[in-house]
Protein backbone atom coordinates (compact mmCIF):
# COMPACT_ATOMS: atom_id res chain seq x y z
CA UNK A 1 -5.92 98.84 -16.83
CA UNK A 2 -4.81 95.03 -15.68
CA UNK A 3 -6.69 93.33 -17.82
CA UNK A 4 -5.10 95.50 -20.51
CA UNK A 5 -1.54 94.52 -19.62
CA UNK A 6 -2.08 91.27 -19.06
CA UNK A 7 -3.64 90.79 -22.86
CA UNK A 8 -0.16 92.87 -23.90
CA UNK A 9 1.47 90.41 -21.60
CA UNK A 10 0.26 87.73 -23.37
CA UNK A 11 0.84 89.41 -27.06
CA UNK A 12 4.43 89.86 -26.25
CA UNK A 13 5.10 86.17 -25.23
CA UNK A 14 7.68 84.28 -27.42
CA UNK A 15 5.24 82.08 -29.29
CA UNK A 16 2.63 84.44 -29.99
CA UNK A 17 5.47 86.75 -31.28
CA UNK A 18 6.34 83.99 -33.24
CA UNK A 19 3.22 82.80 -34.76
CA UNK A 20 2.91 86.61 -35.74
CA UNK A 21 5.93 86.54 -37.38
CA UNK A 22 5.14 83.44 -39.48
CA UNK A 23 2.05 84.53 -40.58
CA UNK A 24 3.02 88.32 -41.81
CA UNK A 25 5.82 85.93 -43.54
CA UNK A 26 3.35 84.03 -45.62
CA UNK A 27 0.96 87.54 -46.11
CA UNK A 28 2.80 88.89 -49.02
CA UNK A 29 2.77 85.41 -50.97
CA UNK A 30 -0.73 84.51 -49.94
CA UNK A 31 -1.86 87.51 -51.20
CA UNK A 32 -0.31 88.34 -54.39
CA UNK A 33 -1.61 83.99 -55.21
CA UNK A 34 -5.35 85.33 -54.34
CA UNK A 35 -4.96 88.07 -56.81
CA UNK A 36 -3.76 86.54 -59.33
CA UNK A 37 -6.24 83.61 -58.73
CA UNK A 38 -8.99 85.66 -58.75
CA UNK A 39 -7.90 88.06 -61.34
CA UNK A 40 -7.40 84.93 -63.92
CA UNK A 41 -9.82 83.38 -66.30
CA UNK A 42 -10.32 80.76 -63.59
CA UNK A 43 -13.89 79.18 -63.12
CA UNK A 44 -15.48 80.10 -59.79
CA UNK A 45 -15.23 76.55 -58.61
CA UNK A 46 -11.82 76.35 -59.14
CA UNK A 47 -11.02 79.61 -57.32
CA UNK A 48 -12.82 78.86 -54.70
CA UNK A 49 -10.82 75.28 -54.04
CA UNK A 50 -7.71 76.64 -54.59
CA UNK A 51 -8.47 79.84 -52.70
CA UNK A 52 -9.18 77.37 -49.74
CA UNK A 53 -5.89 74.91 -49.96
CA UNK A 54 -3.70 78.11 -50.26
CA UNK A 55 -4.84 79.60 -47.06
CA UNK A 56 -5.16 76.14 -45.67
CA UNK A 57 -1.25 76.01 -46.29
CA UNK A 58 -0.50 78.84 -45.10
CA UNK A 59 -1.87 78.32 -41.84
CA UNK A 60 -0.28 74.99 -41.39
CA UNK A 61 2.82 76.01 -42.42
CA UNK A 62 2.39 78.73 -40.09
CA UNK A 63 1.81 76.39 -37.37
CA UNK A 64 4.73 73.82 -38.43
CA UNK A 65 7.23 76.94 -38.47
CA UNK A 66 5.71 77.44 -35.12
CA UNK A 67 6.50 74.11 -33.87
CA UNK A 68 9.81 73.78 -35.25
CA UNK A 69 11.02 77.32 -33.62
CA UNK A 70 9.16 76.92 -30.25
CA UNK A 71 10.00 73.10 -29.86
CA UNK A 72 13.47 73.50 -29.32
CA UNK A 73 13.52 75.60 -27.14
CA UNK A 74 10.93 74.11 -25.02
CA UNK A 75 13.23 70.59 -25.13
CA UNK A 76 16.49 72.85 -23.64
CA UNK A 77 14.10 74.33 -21.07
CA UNK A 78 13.13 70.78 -19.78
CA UNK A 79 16.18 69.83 -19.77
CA UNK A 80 18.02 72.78 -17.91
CA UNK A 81 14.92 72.44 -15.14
CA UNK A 82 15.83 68.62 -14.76
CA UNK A 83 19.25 69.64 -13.92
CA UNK A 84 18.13 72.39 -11.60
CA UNK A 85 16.49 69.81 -9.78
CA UNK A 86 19.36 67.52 -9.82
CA UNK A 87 17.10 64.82 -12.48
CA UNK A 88 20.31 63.80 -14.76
CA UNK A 89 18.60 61.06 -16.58
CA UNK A 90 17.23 63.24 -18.87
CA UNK A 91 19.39 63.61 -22.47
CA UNK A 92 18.51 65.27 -25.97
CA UNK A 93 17.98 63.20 -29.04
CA UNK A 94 18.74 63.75 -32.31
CA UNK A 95 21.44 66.09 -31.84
CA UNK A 96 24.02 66.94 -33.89
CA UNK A 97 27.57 69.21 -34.50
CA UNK A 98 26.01 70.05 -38.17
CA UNK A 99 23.69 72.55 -36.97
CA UNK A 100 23.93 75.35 -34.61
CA UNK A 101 20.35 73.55 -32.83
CA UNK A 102 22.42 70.21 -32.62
CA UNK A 103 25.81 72.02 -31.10
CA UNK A 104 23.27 73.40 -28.21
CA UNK A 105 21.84 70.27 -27.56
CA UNK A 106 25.36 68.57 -27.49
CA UNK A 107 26.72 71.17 -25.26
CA UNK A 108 23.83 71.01 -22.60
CA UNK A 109 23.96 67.11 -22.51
CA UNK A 110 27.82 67.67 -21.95
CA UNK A 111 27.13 69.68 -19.08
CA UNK A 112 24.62 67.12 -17.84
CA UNK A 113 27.59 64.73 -17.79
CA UNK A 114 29.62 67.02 -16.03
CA UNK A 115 27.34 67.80 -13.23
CA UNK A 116 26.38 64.03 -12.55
CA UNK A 117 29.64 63.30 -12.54
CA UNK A 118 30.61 66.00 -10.04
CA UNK A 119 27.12 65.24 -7.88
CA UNK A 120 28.30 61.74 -7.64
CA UNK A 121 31.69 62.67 -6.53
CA UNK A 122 29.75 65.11 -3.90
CA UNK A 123 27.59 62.78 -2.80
CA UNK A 124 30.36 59.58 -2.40
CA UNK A 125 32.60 62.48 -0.47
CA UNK A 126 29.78 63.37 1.86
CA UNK A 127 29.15 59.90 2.64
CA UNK A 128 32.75 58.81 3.25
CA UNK A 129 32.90 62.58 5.77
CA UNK A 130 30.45 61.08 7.47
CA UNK A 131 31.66 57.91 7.77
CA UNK A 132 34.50 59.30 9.42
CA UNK A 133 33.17 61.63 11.31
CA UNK A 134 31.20 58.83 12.98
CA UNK A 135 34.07 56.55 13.58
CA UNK A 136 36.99 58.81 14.06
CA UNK A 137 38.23 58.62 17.64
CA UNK A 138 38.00 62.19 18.08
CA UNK A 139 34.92 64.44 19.21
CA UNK A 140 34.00 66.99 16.61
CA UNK A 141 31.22 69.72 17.59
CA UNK A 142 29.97 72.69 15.88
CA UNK A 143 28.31 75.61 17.37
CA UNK A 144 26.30 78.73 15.73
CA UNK A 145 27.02 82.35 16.07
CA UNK A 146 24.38 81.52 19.22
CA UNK A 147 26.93 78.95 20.57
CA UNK A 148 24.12 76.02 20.12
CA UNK A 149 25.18 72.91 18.86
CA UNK A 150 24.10 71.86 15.40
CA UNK A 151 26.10 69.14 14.29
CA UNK A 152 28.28 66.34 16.51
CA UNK A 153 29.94 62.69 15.63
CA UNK A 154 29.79 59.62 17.71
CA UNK A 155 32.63 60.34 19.62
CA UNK A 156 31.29 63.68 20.97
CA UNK A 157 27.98 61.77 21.40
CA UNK A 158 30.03 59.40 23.90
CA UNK A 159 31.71 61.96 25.26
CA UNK A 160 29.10 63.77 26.70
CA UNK A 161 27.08 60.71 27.73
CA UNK A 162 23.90 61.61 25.54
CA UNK A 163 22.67 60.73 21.93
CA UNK A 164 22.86 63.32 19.21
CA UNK A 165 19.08 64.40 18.97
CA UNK A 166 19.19 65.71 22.67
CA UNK A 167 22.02 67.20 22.06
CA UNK A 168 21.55 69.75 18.86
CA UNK A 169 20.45 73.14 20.07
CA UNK A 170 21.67 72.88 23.12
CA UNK A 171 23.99 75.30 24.24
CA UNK A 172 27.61 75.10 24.95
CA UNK A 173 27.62 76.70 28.54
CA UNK A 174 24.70 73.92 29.40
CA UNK A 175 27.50 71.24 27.93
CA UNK A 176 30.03 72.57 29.93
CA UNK A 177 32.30 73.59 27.05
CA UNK A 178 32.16 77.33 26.90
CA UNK A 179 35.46 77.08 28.05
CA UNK A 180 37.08 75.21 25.62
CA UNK A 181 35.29 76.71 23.11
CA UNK A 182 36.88 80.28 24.34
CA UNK A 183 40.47 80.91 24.71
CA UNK A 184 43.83 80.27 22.78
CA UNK A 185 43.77 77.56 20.36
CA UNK A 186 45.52 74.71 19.92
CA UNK A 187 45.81 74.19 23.72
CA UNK A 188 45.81 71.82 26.49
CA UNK A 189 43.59 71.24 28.90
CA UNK A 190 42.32 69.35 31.75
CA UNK A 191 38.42 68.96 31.78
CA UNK A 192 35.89 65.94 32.99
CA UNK A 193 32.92 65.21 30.60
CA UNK A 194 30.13 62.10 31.59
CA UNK A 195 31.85 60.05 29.59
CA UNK A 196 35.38 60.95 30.78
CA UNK A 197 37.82 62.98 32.19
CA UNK A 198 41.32 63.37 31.96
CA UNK A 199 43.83 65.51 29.46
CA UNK A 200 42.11 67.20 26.10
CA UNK A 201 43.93 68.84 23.30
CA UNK A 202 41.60 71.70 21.87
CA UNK A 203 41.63 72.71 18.21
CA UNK A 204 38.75 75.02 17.17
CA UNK A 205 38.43 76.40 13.20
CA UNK A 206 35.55 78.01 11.21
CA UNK A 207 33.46 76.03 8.49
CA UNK A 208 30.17 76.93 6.33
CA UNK A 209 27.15 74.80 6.13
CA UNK A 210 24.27 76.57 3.86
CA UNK A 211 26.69 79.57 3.61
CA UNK A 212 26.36 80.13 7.81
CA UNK A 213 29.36 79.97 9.55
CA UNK A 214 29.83 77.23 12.01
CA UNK A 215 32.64 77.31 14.95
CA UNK A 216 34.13 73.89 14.67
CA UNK A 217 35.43 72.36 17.55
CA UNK A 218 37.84 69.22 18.17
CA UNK A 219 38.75 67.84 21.38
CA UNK A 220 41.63 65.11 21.27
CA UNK A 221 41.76 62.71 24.27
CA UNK A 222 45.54 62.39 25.21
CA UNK A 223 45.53 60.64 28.49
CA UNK A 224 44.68 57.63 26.39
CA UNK A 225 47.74 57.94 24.70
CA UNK A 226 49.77 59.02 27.68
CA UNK A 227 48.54 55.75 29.45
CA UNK A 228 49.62 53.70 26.52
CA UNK A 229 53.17 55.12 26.37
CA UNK A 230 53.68 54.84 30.42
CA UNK A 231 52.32 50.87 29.78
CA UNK A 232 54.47 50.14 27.58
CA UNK A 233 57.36 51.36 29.55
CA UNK A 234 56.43 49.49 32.44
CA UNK A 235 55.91 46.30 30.16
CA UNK A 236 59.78 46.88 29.31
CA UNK A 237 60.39 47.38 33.07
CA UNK A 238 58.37 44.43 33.74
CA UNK A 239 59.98 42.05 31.22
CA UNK A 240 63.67 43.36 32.42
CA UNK A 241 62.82 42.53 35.93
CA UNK A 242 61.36 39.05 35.51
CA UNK A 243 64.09 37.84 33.49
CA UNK A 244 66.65 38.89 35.59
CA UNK A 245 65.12 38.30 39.07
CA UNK A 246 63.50 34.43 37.58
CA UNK A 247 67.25 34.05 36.97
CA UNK A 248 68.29 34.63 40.10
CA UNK A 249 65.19 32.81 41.84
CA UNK A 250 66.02 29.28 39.99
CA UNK A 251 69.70 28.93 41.71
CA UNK A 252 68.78 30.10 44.91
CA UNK A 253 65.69 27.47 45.11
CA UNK A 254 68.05 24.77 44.02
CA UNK A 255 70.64 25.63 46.30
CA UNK A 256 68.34 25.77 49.19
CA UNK A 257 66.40 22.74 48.25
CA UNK A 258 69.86 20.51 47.71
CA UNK A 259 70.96 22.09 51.57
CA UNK A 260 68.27 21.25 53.21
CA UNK A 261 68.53 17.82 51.85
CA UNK A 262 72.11 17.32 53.60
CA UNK A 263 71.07 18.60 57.06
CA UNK A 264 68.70 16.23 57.13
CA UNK A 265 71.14 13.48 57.07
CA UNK A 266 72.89 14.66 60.16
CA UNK A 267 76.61 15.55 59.29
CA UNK A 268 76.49 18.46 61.39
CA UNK A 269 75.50 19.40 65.16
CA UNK A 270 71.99 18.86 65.42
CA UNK A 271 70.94 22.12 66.95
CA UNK A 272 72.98 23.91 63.75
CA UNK A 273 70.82 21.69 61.47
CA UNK A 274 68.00 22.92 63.18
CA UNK A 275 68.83 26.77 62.75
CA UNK A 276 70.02 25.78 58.78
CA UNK A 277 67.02 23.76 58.03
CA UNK A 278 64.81 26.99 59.38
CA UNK A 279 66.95 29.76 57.28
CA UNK A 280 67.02 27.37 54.36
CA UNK A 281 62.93 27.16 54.77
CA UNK A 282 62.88 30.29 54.98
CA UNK A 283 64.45 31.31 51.92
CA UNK A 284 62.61 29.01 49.91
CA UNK A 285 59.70 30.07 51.03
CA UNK A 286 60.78 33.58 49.99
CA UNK A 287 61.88 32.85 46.66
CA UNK A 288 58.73 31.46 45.80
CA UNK A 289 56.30 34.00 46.96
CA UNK A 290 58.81 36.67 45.21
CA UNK A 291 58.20 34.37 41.91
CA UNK A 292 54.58 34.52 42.77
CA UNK A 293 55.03 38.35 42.90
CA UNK A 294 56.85 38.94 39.13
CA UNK A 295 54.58 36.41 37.85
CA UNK A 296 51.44 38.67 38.79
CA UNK A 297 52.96 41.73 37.25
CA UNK A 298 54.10 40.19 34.19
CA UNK A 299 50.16 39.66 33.40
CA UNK A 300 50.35 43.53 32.54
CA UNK A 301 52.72 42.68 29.88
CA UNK A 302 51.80 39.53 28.51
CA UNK A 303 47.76 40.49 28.50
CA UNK A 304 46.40 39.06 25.06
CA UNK A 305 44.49 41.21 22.70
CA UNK A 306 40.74 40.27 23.30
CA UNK A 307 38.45 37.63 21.52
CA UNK A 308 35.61 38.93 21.10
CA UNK A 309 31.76 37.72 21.35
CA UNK A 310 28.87 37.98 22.45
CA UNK A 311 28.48 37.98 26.38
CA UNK A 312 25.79 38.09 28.22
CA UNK A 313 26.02 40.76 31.10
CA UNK A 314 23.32 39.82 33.28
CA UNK A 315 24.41 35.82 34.00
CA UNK A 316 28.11 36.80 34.19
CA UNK A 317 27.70 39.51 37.05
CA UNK A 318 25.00 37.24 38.84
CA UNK A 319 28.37 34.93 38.78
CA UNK A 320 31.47 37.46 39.57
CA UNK A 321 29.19 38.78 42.89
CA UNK A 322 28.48 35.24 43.83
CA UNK A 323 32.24 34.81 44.18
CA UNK A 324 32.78 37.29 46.93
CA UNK A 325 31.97 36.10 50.43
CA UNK A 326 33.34 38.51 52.70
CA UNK A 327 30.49 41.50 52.50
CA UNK A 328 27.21 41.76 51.35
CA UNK A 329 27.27 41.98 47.07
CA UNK A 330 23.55 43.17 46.43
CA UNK A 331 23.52 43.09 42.46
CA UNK A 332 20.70 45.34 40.89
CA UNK A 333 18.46 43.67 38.22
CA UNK A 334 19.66 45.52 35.14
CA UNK A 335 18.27 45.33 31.39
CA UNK A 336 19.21 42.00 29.11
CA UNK A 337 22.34 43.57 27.93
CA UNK A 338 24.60 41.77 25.42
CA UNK A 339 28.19 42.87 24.89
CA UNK A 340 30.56 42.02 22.13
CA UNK A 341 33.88 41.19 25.11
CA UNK A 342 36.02 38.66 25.94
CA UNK A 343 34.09 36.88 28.86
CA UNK A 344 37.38 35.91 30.34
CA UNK A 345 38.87 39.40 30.77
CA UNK A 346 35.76 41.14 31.62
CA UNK A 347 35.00 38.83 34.44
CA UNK A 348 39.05 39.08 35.92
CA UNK A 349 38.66 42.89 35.38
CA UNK A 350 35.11 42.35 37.58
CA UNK A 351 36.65 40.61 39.64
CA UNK A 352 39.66 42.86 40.57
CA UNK A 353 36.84 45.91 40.89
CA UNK A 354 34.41 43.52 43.17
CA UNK A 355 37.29 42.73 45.27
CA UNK A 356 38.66 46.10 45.49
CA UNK A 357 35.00 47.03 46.76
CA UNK A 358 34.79 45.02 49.17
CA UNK A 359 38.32 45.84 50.81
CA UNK A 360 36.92 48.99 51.00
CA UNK A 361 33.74 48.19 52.78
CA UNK A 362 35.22 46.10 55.11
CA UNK A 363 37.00 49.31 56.51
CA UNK A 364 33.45 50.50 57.53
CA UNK A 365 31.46 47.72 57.80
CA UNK A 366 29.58 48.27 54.92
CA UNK A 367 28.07 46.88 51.50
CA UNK A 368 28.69 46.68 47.44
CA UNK A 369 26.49 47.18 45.06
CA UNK A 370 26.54 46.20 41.23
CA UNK A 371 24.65 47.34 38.99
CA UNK A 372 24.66 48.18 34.81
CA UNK A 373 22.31 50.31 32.43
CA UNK A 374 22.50 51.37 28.93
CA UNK A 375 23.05 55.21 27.69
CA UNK A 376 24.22 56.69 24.64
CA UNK A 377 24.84 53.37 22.68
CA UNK A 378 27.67 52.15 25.76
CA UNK A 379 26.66 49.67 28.58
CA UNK A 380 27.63 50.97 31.78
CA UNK A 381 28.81 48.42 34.52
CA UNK A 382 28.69 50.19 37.98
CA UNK A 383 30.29 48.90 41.12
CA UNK A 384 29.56 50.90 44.08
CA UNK A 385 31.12 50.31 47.97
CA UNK A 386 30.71 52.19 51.31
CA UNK A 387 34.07 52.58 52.13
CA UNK A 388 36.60 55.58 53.48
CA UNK A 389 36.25 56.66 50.02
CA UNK A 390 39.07 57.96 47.57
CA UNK A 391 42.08 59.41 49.15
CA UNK A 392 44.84 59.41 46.54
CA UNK A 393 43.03 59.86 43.35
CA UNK A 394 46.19 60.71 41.28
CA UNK A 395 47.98 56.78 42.28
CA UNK A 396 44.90 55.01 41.58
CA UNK A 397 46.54 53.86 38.26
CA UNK A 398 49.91 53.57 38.78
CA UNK A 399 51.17 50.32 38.15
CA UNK A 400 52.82 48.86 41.39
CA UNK A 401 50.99 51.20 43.44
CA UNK A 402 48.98 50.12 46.60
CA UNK A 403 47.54 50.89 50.09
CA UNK A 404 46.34 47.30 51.04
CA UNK A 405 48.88 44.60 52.95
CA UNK A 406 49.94 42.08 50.82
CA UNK A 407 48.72 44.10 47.73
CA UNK A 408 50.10 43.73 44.49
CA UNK A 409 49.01 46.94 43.02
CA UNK A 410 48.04 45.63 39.90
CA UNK A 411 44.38 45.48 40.06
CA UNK A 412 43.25 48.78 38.97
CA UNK A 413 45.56 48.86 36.38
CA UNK A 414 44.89 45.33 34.65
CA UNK A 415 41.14 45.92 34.83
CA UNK A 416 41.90 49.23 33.09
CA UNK A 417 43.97 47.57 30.27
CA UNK A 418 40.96 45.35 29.91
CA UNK A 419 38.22 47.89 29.52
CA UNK A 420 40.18 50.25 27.10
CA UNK A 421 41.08 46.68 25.18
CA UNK A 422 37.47 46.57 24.40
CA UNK A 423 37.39 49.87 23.22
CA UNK A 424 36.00 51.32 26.42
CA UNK A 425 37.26 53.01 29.89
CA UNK A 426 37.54 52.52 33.35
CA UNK A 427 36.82 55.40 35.76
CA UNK A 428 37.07 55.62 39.47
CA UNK A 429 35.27 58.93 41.44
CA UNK A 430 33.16 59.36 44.22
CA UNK A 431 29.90 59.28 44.88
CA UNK A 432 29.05 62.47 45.84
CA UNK A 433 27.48 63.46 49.24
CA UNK A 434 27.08 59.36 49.66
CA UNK A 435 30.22 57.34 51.72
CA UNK A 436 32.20 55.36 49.51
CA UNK A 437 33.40 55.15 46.00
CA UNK A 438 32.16 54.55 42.29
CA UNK A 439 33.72 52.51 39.28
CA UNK A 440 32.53 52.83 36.19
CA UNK A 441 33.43 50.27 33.35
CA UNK A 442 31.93 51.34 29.92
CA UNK A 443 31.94 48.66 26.65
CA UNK A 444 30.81 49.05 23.45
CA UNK A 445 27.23 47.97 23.04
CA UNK A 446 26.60 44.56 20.51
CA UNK A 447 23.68 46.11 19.24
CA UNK A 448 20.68 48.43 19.80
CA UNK A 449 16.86 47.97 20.35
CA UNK A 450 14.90 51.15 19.70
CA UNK A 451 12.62 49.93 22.14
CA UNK A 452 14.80 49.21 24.96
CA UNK A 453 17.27 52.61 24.30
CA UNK A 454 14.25 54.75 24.57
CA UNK A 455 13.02 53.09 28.47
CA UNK A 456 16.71 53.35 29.57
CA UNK A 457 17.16 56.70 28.30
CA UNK A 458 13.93 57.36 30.83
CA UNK A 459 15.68 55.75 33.09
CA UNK A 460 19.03 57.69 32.71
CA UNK A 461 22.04 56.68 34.50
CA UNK A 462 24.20 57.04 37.41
C-alpha cells in the first residue's frame, strides 16, 4: 500500500504533471501526421524516416516545453531559499517588465534589495547596542522567568567583581539582587556590590530575545554624581576662602615683618621689645602655617585632569612603601601589572593611603600591608593596616574632616578624586573578623593577557 502512494506521489509531482501535459499536447498532432504519413503514397523508406524525426520532435519539444515551464520556477525557488538563509548575493538574470516571468523575477530581486538593506541596518544597530551596552556607565542585567542571568554589559561585569561567562545562569538571589530586582520601580536604594557600594537608582522593564521575555534591569550609580556636585561646591568654598584669607595673610606678614624690624633697633624699653618681638614672631609664624593650610586644600580644587600612560604597578609600589619609615610596610609580590594612570597622582594618592595606614597602626603597634591583583578586567591596589579600625565610616570623605592632630583632612578625599579621575574608585571597609582596616583603589586595566586573567581569576581576590 506504500509503495503504491509513493509511485502516486511521484505521478502527481509538478514536473511529471507537466511532462504529461506536454506530451498529450503533441498526441493529437503526432498522430493525425502518422496517419496521414502512412496512409499516403509514400515509399516505405520515406515513412519510416519521417515517422522517426516526427516522434523525435515531439519528444524534444516535449522536453524543451518541460524545461522552459519547470526552469523558472526552479530559479525563484533558489532564490527565495538564498534569502531564507540570509545569502543576498544571489540575483535573477534576464528579467524583464515585458513578461509576466520577467515582472516575478524583478519583484523577488526587489525584495532581495529590501531585505539586505534592512539586514544591514539590523546588523549595524546590533553592533552599535552593543557597543553601548559595553561602554555605557550604567549596569544593565537581564534575568529569565527563572530569575538567572542571561545577558550583562561591562559595567554590571565590574559591578559585581566577576567576568560575564561566570556570571550567566547564575541566579539573582546568589548575586545579591533579588531585592532590587523586586519591589517598586524607579526607586532608590542603598546596596554594596564587590565592586562598590553606595546609592543606586533602580529601573527594571520587560524586553524579548527569541520571543522569551527577559526582566531587564538597570542600576544607576548616584553617589558618583552626588560626590561630584558636593566637590564642586567645596572647590567654590575653597577658592572663596583662599582668596580672601591669602588677602588678609599678605598685610599681616608685612606688617609683622616691618615691626619686628624697628624693635630691633631699640626705640622702645627693652623688655617691651622683647614681649613685641615674641607676639610679632608669633604671628608670623601663624600666618604662614595658616597659608600652608589653604594652600593644601586648594589642591582639591586646582587637581589637573590626568595624563595618562602606561605605569608600571609593581616598581612604583616597591617605591611609595619604601618611603614610609615609621612601621613595618611588607609589600606582597603581585602580578606584572601595567596601568594606563598618571604616575604622579597615583603615587600622591598611595601615598596619602600608606600614610593613613600607618597612623593607624601606630595606635596598636602594628603593621601595613600592600598588595594588588587583577579581577574582572580592573587592577586592584590593596592597602591593609592593623589599626583601631573604622569608627566613623560616614566622615571618611568629607572634605576638611579629620581625627589625627595636625591633620588636614584632605587625604582621603584627594586620593579619591584621583582614583575616580582614572575612571576608577576608592573604597574604605573593614576587614572582617581581622583588626584593622582595608582600602581598595581600583584602575582600569591597560590591557589583558588571557593567560595571566585566567591564573588570577584562580587566584581570586581580597
Amino acid at each position: 500500500m506504500s509503495t503504491d502512494r509513493r509511485r502516486l506521489a511521484e505521478w502527481l509531482r509538478y514536473d511529471v504533471r507537466i511532462s504529461v501535459l506536454a506530451f498529450l499536447a503533441g498526441l493529437p498532432g503526432v498522430g493525425v501526421a502518422l496517419i496521414l504519413l502512412w496512409t499516403g503514397a509514400y515509399t516505405p523508406r520515406l515513412q519510416w524516416t519521417l515517422s522517426l524525426l516526427l516522434l523525435l520532435g515531439w519528444g524534444v519539444g516535449t522536453l524543451v516545453l518541460r524545461e522552459r515551464l519547470i526552469r523558472p520556477l526552479q530559479v525563484l525557488s533558489n532564490l527565495l531559499a538564498g534569502l531564507r538563509e540570509g545569502d543576498y548575493s544571489i540575483r535573477a538574470r534576464g528579467t524583464g517588465a515585458n513578461d509576466p516571468l520577467g515582472l516575478a523575477f524583478m519583484e523577488v530581486n526587489a525584495l532581495e534589495e529590501i531585505l539586505r538593506e534592512q539586514r544591514l541596518g539590523a546588523v549595524e544597530a546590533e553592533a552599535l547596542l552593543r557597543k553601548v551596552m559595553a561602554e555605557i556607565d550604567v549596569a544593565i542585567f537581564a534575568f529569565d522567568d527563572q530569575d538567572a542571568l542571561q545577558l550583562v554589559n561591562r559595567a554590571g561585569e565590574r559591578l559585581l567583581g566577576r567576568s560575564a561567562d561566570r556570571l550567566r545562569g547564575r541566579l539573582a538571589s546568589e548575586l545579591r539582587l533579588r531585592d532590587v530586582l523586586a519591589g517598586p520601580a524607579p526607586r532608590t536604594v542603598d546596596v554594596s556590590f564587590p565592586g562598590g557600594s553606595g546609592r543606586w537608582e533602580v529601573r527594571r522593564s520587560v524586553v524579548r530575545q527569541e520571543g522569551l521575555p527577559l526582566k531587564l534591569l538597570v542600576l544607576s550609580d548616584l553617589s558618583r554624581a552626588l560626590r561630584e556636585e558636593e566637590r564642586m561646591m567645596w572647590q567654590r568654598l575653597v577658592r572663596v576662602l583662599s582668596h580672601e584669607i591669602n588677602n588678609s595673610l599678605a598685610p599681616i606678614k608685612s606688617i609683622a615683618g616691618s615691626l619686628q624690624t624697628l624693635t630691633g633697633k631699640g626705640l622702645a624699653d627693652h623688655e617691651l621689645n622683647e614681649d613685641l618681638s615674641r607676639g610679632l614672631r608669633v604671628i608670623q609664624t601663624r600666618a604662614e602655617g595658616l597659608g600652608r593650610f589653604m594652600s593644601s586644600y586648594a589642591t582639591l580644587a586646582r587637581l589637573p585632569a590626568p595624563e595618562l600612560e602606561p605605569v608600571a604597578l609593581g616598581p612604583l609600589v616597591e617605591r611609595v612603601a619604601s618611603l614610609e619609615t615609621r612601621v613595618e610596610v611588607v609589600v606582597e609580590e603581585g602580578p606584572e601589572l601595567v596601568v594606563h594612570a598618571d604616575g604622579d597622582q597615583l603615587e600622591q594618592a598611595l601615598i596619602n593611603l600608606i600614610r593613613n595606614a600607618a597612623d593607624a597602626s601606630l595606635e596598636t603597634g602594628g603593621g601595613v600591608t600592600v598588595r594588588w591583583l587583577r579581577r574582572a578586567g580592573q587592577t586592584h591596589l590593596i592597602v591593609e593596616d592593623e589599626g583601631p579600625g573604622i569608627a566613623d565610616a560616614s566622615n571618611l570623605f568629607v572634605p576638611f574632616y579629620t581625627t589625627k592632630q595636625g591633620g588636614s583632612g584632605i587625604g582621603l578625599v584627594l586620593s579619591r578624586q584621583i582614583a575616580e579621575g582614572h575612571g576608577g574608585s576608592l573604597v574604605l571597609e573593614g576587614r572582617g573578623s581581622e583588626p584593622g582596616a582595608r582600602a581598595r583603589l581600583t584602575l582600569p586595566m591597560a590591557g589583558t593577557d588571557s593567560r595571566t586573567e585566567a591564573r588570577d581569576r584562580r587566584e581570586g581576590g581580597a
